[in-house]
C-alpha atoms as a PDB file:
ATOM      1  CA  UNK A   1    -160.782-166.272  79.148  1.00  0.00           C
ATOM      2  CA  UNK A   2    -160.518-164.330  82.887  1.00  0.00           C
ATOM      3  CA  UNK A   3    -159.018-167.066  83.992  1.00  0.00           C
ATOM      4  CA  UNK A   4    -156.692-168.122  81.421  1.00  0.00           C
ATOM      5  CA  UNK A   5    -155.203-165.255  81.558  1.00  0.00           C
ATOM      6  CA  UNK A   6    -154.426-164.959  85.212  1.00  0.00           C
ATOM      7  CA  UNK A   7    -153.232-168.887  85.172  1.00  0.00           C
ATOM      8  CA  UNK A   8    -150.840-167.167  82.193  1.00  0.00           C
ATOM      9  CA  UNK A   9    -149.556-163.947  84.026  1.00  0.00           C
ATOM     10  CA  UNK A  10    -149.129-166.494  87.069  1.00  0.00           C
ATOM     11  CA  UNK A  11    -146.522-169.012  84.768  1.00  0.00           C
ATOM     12  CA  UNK A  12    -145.348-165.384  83.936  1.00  0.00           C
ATOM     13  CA  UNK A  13    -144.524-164.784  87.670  1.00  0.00           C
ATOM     14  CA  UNK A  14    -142.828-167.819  88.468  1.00  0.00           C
ATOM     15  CA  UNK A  15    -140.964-167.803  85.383  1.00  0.00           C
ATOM     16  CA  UNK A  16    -139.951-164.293  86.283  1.00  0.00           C
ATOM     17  CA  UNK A  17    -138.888-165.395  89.595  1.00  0.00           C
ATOM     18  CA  UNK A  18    -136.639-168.343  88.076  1.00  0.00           C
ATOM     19  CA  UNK A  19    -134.635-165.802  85.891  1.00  0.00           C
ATOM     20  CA  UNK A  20    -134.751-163.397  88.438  1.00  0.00           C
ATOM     21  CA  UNK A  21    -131.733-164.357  89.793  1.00  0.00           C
ATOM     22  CA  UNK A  22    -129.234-164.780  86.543  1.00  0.00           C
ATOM     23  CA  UNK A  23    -130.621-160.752  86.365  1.00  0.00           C
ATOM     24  CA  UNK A  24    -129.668-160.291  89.935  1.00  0.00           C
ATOM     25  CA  UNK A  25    -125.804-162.042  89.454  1.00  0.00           C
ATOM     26  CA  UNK A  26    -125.457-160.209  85.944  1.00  0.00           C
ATOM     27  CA  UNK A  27    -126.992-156.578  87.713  1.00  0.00           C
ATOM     28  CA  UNK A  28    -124.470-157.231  90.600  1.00  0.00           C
ATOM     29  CA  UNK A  29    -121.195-158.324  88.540  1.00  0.00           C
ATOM     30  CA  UNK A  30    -121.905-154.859  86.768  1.00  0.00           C
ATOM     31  CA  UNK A  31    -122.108-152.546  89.499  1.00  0.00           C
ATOM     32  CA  UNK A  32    -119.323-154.694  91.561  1.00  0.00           C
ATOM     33  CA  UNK A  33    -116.959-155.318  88.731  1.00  0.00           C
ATOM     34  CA  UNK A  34    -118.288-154.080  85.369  1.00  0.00           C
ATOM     35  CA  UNK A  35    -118.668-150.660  85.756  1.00  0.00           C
ATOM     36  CA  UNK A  36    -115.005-150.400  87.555  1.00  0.00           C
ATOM     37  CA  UNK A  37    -113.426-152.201  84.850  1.00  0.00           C
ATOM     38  CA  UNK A  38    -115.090-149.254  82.545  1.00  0.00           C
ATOM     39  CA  UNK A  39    -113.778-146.327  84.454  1.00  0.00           C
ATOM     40  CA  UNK A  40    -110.348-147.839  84.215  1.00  0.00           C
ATOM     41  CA  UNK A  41    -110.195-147.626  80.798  1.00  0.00           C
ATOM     42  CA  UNK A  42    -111.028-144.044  80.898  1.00  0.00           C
ATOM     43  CA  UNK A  43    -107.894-142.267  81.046  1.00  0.00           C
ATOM     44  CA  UNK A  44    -105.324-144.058  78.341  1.00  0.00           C
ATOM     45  CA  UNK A  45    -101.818-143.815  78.545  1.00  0.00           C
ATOM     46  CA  UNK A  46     -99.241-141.602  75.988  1.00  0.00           C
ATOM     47  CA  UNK A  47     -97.394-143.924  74.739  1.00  0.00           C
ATOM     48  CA  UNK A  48     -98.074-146.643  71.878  1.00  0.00           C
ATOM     49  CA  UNK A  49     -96.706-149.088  74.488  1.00  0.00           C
ATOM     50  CA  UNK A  50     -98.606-148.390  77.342  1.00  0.00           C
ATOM     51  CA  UNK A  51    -101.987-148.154  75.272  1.00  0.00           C
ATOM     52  CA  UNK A  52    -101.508-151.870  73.495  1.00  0.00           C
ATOM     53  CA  UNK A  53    -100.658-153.231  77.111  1.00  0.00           C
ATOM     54  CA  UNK A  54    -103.838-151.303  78.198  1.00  0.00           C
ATOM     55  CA  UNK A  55    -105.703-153.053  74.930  1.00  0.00           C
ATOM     56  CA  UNK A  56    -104.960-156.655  76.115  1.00  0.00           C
ATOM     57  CA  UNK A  57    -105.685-156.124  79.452  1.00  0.00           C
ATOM     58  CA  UNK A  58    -108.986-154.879  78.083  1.00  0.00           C
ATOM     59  CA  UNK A  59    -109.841-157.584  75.838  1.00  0.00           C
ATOM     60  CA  UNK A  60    -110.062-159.912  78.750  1.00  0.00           C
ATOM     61  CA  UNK A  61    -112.000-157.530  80.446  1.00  0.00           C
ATOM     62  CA  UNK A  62    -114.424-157.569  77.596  1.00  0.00           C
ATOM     63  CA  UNK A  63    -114.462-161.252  76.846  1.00  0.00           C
ATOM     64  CA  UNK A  64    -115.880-161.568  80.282  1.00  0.00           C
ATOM     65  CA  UNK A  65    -118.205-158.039  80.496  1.00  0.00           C
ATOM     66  CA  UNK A  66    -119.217-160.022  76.594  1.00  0.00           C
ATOM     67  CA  UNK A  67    -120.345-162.736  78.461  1.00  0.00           C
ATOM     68  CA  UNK A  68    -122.464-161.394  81.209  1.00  0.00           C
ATOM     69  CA  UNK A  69    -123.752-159.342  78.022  1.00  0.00           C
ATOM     70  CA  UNK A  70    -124.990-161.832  76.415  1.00  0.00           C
ATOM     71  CA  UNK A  71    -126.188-163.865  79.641  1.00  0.00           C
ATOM     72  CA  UNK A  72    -128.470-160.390  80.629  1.00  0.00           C
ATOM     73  CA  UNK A  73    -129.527-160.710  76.807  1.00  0.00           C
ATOM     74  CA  UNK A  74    -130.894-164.101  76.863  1.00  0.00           C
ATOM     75  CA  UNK A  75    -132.903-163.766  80.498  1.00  0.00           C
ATOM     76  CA  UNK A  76    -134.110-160.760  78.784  1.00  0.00           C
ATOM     77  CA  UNK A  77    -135.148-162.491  75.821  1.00  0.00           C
ATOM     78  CA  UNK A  78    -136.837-165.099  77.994  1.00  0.00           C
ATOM     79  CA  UNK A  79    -139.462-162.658  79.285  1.00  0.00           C
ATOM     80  CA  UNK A  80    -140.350-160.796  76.407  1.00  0.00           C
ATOM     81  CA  UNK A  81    -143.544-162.183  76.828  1.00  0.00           C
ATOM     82  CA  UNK A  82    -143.979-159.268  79.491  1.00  0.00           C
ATOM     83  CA  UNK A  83    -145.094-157.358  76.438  1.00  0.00           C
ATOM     84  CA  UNK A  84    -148.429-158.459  76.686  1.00  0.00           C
ATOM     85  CA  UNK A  85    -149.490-158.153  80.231  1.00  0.00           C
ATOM     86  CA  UNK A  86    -150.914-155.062  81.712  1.00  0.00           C
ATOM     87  CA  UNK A  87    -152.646-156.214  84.841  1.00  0.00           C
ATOM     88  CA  UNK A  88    -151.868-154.292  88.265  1.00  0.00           C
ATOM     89  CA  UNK A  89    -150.422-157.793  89.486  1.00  0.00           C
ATOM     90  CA  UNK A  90    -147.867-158.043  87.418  1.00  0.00           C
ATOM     91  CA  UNK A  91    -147.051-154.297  87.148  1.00  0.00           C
ATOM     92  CA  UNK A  92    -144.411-154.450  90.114  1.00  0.00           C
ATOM     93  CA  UNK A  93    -142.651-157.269  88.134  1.00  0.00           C
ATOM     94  CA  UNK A  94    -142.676-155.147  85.041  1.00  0.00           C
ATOM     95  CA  UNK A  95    -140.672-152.214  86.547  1.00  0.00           C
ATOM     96  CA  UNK A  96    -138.053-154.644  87.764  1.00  0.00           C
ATOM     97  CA  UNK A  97    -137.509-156.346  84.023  1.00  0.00           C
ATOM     98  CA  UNK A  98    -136.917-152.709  82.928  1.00  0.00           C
ATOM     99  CA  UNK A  99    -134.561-151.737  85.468  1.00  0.00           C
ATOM    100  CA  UNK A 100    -132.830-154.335  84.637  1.00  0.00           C
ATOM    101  CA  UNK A 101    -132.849-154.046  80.615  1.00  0.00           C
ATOM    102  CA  UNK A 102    -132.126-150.138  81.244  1.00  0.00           C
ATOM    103  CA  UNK A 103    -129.165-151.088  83.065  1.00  0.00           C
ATOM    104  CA  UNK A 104    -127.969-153.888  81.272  1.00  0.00           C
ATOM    105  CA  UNK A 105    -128.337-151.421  77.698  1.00  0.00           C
ATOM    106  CA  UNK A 106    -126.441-148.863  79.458  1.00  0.00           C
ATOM    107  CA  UNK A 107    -123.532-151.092  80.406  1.00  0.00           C
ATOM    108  CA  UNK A 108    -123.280-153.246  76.994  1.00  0.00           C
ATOM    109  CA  UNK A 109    -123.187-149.636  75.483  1.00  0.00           C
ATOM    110  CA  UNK A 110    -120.621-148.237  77.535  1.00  0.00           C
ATOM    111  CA  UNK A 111    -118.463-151.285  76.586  1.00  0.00           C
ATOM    112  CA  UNK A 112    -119.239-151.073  73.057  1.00  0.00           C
ATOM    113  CA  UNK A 113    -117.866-147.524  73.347  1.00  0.00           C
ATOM    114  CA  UNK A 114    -114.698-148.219  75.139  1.00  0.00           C
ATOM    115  CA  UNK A 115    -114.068-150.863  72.893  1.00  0.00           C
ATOM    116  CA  UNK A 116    -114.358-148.562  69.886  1.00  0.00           C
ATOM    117  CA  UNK A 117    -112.617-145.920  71.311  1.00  0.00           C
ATOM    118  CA  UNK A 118    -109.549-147.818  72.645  1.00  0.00           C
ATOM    119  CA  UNK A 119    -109.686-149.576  69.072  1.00  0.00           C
ATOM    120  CA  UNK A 120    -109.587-145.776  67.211  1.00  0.00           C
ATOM    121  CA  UNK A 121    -106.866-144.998  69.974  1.00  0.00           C
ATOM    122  CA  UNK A 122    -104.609-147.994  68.790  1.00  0.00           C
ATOM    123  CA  UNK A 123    -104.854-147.026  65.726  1.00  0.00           C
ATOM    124  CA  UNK A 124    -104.407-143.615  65.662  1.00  0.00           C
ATOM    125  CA  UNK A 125    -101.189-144.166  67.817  1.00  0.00           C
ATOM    126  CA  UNK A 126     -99.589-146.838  65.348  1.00  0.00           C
ATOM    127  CA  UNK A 127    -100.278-144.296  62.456  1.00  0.00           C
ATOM    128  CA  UNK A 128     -98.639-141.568  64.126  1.00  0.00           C
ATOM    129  CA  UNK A 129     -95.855-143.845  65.443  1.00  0.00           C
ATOM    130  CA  UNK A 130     -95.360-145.068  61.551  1.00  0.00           C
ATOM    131  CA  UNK A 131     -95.773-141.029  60.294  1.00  0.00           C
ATOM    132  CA  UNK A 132     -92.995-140.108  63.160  1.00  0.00           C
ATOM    133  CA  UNK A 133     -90.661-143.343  62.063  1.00  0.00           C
ATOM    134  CA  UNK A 134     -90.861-142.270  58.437  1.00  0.00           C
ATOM    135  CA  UNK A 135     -89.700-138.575  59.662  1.00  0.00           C
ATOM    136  CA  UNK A 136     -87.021-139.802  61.275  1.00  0.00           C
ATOM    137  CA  UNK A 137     -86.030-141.708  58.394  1.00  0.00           C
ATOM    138  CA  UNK A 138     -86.750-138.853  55.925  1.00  0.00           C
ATOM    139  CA  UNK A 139     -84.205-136.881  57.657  1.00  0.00           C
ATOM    140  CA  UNK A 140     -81.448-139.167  58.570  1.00  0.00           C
ATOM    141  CA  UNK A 141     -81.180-139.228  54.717  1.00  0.00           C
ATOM    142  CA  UNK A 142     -81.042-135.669  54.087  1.00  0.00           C
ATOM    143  CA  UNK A 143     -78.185-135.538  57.115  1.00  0.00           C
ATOM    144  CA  UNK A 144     -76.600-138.109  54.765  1.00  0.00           C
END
């Protein structure tokens, strides 16, 4: 049993090593590219105009940051098998796959929240753009 479980943790290893990198090339896109993309998002603009502009330019943002999502996601998923393993050998390999699922949950949050928020912004900005339209109209026809 000894030893099926160390041929096991060693399939776990190589495994590990094989979806190491897609964790690398997602953990570097986010720290190169993802997290930058994020912080430009923070500060919208004032007018309706400005802030859809800023919305498309974000969606493509996000359709990519979706992908390397979902990419993190499925190496993840791959190596839930971690679960199960508490041996000193594969302890060091263990701290790595959480790293990388802490910082992969982080980001994926933090885009879930921009998207939301510049979504609620949109909105909020077309209903006060229809509120101030119907003003203007309201009083045009008490001029008349």
């Amino acid at each position: 049993m000894l030893s099926n479980k160390r041929i096991q943790e060693l399939e776990l290893v190589m495994e590990f090593e094989k979806v190491e990198e897609c964790f690398k090339e997602v953990s570097s896109w986010i720290e190169n590219v993802g997290r930058k993309g994020l912080k430009e998002t923070v500060n919208l603009d004032d007018s309706l105009e400005m802030l859809l502009q800023a919305q498309k330019q974000f969606k493509e943002f996000d359709l990519v940051a979706s992908e390397y999502c979902k990419r993190g996601q499925e190496a993840l998923k791959k190596m839930d098998r971690w679960e199960d393993f508490s041996s000193v050998d594969v302890h060091s390999y263990r701290v790595k796959l959480q790293t990388y699922r802490d910082q992969l949950e982080e980001f994926c949050t933090q885009l879930d929240e921009t998207r939301h928020r510049i979504c609620e912004t949109v909105r909020l900005y077309e209903f006060f753009d229809k509120v101030r339209q119907g003003i203007c109209c309201t009083e045009e026809g008490v001029k008349s």
